[in-house]
N, C-alpha and C. Protein backbone atom coordinates (compact mmCIF):
# COMPACT_ATOMS: atom_id res chain seq x y z
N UNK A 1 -18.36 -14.91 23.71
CA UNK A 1 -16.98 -14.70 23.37
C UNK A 1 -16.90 -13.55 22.38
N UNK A 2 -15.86 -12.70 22.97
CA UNK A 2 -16.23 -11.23 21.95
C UNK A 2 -14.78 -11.81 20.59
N UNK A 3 -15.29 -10.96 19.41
CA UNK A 3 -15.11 -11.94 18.34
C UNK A 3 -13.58 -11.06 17.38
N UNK A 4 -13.11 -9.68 18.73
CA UNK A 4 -11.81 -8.98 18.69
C UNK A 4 -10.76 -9.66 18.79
N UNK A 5 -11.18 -10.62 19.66
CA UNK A 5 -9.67 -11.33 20.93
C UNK A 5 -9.24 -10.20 21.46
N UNK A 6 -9.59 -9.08 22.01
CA UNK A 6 -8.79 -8.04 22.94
C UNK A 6 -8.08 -8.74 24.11
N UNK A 7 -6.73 -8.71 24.11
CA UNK A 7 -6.83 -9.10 25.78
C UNK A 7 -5.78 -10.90 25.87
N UNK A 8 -6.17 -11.42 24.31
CA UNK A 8 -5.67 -12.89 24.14
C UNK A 8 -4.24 -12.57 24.03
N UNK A 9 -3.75 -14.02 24.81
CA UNK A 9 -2.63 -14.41 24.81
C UNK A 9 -2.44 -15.62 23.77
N UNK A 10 -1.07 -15.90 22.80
CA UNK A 10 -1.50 -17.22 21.87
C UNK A 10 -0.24 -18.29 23.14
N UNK A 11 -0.31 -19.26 23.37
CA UNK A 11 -0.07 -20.25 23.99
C UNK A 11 -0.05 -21.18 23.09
N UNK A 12 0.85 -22.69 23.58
CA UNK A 12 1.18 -23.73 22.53
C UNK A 12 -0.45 -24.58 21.86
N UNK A 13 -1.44 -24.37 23.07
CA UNK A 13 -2.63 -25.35 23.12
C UNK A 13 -3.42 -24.33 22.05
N UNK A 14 -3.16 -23.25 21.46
CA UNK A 14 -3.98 -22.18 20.95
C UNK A 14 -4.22 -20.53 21.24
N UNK A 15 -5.02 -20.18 21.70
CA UNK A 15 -5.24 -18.63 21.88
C UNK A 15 -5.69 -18.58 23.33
N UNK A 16 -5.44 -18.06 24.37
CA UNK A 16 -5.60 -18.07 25.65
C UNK A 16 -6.95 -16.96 25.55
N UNK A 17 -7.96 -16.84 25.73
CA UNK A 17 -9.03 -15.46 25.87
C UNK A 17 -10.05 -15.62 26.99
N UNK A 18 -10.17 -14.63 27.70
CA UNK A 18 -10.85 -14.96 28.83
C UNK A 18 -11.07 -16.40 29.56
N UNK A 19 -9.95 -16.87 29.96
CA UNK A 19 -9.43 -18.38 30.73
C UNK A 19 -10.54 -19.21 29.86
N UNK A 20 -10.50 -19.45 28.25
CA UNK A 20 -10.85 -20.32 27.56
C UNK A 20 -9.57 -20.71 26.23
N UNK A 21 -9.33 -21.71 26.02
CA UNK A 21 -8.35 -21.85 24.97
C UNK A 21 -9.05 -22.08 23.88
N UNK A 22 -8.77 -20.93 22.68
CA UNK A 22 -9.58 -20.98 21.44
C UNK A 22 -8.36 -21.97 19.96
N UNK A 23 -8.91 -22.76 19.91
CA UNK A 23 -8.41 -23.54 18.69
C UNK A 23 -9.15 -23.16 17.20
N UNK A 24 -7.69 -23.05 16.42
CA UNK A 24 -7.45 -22.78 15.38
C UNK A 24 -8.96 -23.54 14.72
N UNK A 25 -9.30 -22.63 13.49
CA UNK A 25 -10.48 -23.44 12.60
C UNK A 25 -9.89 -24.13 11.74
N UNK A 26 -11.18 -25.24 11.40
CA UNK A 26 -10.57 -26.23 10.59
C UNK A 26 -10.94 -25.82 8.92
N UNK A 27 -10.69 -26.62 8.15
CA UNK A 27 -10.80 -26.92 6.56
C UNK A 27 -11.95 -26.07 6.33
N UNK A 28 -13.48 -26.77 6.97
CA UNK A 28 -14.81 -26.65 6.76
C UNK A 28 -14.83 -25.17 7.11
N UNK A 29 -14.67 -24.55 8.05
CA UNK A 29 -14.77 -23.24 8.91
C UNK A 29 -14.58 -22.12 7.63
N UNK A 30 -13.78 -22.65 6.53
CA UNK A 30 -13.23 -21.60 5.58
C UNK A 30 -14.59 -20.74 5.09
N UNK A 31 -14.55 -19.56 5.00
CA UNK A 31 -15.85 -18.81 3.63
C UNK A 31 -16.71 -18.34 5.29
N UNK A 32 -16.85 -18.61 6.40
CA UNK A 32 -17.84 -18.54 7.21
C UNK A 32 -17.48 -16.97 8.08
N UNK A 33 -18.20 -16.18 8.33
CA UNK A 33 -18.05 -14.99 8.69
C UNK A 33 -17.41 -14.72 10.04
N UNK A 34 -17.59 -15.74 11.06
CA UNK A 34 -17.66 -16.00 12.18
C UNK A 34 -16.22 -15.88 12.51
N UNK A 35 -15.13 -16.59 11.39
CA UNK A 35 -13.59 -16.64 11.44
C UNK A 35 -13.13 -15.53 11.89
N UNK A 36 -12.12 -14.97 12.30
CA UNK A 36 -11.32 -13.83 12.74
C UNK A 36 -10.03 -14.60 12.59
N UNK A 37 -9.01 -13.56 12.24
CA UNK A 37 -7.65 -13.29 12.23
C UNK A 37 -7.42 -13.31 13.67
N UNK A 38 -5.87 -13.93 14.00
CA UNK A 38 -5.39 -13.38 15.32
C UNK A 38 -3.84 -13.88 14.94
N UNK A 39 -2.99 -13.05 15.03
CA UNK A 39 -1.57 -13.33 14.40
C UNK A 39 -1.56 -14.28 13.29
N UNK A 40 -0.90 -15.15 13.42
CA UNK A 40 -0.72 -16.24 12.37
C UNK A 40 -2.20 -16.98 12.21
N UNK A 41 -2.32 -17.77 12.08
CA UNK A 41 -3.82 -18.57 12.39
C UNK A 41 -5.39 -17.58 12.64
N UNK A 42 -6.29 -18.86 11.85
CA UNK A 42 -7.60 -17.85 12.23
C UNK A 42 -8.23 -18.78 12.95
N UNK A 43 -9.32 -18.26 14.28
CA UNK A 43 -10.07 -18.48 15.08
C UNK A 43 -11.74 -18.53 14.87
N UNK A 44 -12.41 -19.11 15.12
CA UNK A 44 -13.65 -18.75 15.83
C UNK A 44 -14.54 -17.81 16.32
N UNK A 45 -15.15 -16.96 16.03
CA UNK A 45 -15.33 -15.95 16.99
C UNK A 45 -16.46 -16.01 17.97
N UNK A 46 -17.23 -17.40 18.00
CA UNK A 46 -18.10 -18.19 18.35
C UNK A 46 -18.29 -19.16 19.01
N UNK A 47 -17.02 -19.55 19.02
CA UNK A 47 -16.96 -21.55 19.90
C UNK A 47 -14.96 -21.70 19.58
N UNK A 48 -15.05 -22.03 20.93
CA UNK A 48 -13.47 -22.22 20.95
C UNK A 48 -13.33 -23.06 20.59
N UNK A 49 -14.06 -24.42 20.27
CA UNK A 49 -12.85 -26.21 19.67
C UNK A 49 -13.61 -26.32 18.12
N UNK A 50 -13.68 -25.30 16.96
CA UNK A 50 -14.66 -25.62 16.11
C UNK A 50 -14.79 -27.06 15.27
N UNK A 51 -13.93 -27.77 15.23
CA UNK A 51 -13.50 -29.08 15.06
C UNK A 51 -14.40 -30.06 15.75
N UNK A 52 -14.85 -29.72 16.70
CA UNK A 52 -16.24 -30.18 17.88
C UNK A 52 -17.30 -29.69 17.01
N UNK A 53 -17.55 -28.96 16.50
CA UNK A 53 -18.72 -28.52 15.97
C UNK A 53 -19.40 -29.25 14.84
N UNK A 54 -18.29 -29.97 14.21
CA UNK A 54 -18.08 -30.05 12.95
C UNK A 54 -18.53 -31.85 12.86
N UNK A 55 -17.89 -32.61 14.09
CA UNK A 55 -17.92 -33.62 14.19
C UNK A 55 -18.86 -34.51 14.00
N UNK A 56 -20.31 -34.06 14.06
CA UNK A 56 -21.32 -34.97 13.57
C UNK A 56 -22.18 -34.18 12.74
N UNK A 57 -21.50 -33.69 11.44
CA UNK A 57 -22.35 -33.04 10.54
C UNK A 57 -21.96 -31.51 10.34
N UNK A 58 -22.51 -30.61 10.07
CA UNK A 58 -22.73 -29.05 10.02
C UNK A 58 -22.60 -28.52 11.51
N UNK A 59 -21.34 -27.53 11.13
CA UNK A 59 -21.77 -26.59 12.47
C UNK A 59 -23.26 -25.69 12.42
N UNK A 60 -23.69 -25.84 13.53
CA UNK A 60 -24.73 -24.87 13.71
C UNK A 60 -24.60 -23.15 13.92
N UNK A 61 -23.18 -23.13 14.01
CA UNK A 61 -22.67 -21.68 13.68
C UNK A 61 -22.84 -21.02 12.37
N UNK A 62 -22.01 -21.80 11.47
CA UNK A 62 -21.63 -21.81 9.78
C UNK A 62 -22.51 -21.03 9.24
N UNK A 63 -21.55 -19.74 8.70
CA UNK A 63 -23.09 -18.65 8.10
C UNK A 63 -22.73 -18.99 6.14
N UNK A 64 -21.99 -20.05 6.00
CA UNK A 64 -21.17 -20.42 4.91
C UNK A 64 -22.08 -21.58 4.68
N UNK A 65 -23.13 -22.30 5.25
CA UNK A 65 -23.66 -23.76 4.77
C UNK A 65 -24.79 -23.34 5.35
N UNK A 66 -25.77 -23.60 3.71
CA UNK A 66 -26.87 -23.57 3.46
C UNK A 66 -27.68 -25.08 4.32
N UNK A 67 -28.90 -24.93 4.83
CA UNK A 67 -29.82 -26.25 5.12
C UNK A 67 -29.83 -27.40 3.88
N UNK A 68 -29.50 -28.47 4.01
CA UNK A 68 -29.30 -29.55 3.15
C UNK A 68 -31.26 -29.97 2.86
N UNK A 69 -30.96 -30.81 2.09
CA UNK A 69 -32.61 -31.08 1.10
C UNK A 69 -32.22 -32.81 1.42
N UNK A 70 -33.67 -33.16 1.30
CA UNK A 70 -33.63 -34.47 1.57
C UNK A 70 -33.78 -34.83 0.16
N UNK A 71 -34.34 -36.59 -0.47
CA UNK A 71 -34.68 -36.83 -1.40
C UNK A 71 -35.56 -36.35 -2.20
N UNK A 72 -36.77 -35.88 -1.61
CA UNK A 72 -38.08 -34.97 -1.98
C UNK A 72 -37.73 -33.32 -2.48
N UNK A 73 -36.71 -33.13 -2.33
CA UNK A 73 -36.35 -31.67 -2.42
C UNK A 73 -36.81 -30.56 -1.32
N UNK A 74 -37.07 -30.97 0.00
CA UNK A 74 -37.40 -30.34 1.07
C UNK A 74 -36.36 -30.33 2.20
N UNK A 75 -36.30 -29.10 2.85
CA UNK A 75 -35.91 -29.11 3.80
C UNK A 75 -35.24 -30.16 5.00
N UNK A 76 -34.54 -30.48 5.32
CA UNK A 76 -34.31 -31.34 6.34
C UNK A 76 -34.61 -30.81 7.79
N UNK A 77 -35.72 -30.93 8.36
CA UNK A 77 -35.73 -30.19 9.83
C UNK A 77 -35.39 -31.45 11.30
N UNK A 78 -35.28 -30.46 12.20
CA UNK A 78 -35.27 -31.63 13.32
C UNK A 78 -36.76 -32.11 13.41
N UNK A 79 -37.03 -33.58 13.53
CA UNK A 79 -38.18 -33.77 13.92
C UNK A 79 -39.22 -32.90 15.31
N UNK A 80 -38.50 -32.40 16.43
CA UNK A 80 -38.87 -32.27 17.51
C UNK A 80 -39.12 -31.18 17.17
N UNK A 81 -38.59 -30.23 16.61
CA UNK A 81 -38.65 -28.55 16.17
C UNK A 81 -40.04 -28.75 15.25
N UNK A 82 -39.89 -29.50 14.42
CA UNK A 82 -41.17 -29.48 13.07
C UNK A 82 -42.49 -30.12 14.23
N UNK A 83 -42.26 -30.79 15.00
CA UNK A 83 -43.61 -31.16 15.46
C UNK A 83 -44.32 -29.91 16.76
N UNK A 84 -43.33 -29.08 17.79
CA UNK A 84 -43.68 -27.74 17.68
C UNK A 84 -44.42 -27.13 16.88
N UNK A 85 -43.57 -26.56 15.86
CA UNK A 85 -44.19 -25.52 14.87
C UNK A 85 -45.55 -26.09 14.44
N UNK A 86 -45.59 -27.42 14.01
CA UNK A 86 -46.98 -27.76 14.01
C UNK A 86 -47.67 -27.59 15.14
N UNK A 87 -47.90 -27.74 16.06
CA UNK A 87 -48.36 -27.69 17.68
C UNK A 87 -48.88 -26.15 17.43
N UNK A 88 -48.05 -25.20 17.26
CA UNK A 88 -48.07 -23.41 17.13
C UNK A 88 -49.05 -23.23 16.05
N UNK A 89 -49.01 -24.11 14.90
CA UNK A 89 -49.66 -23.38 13.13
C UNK A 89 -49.40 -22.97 12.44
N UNK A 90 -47.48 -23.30 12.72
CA UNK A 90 -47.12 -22.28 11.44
C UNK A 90 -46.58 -23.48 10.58
């Protein structure tokens, strides 16, 4: 999704752009680079429902939210990713 809107129409459901309807960002979305202006309201320039993104935790977009720390003061990784990288050596 190019991150101009060239071309968008705004419609009641949101921003019409290449036959995808882009919805307005939410609360969390604020400070993140990814946002764009488009008339009134700001967008996404990344994922049209960002409210979906958001829903079980951190977007994986968000250039605004740092990796969270567990109790130990480390990293939180996915298990499946960390047992890879071990697999590799790094």
């Amino acid at each position: 999704m190019s991150a101009n809107f060239e071309g968008a129409v705004k419609t009641a459901e949101g921003v019409l752009f290449n036959g995808v309807i882009c919805q307005p960002v939410v609360e969390k979305c604020e400070g993140c680079d990814r946002t764009k202006q488009f008339e009134d309201a700001t967008y996404c320039g990344s994922y049209a429902q960002p409210a979906a993104k958001w829903a079980l935790g951190a977007c994986n977009f968000a250039t605004h939210v740092k990796a969270s720390l567990d109790k130990q003061g480390k990293v939180k990784l996915n298990p499946l990713k960390a047992s890879k990288r071990a697999a590799k050596g790094r």
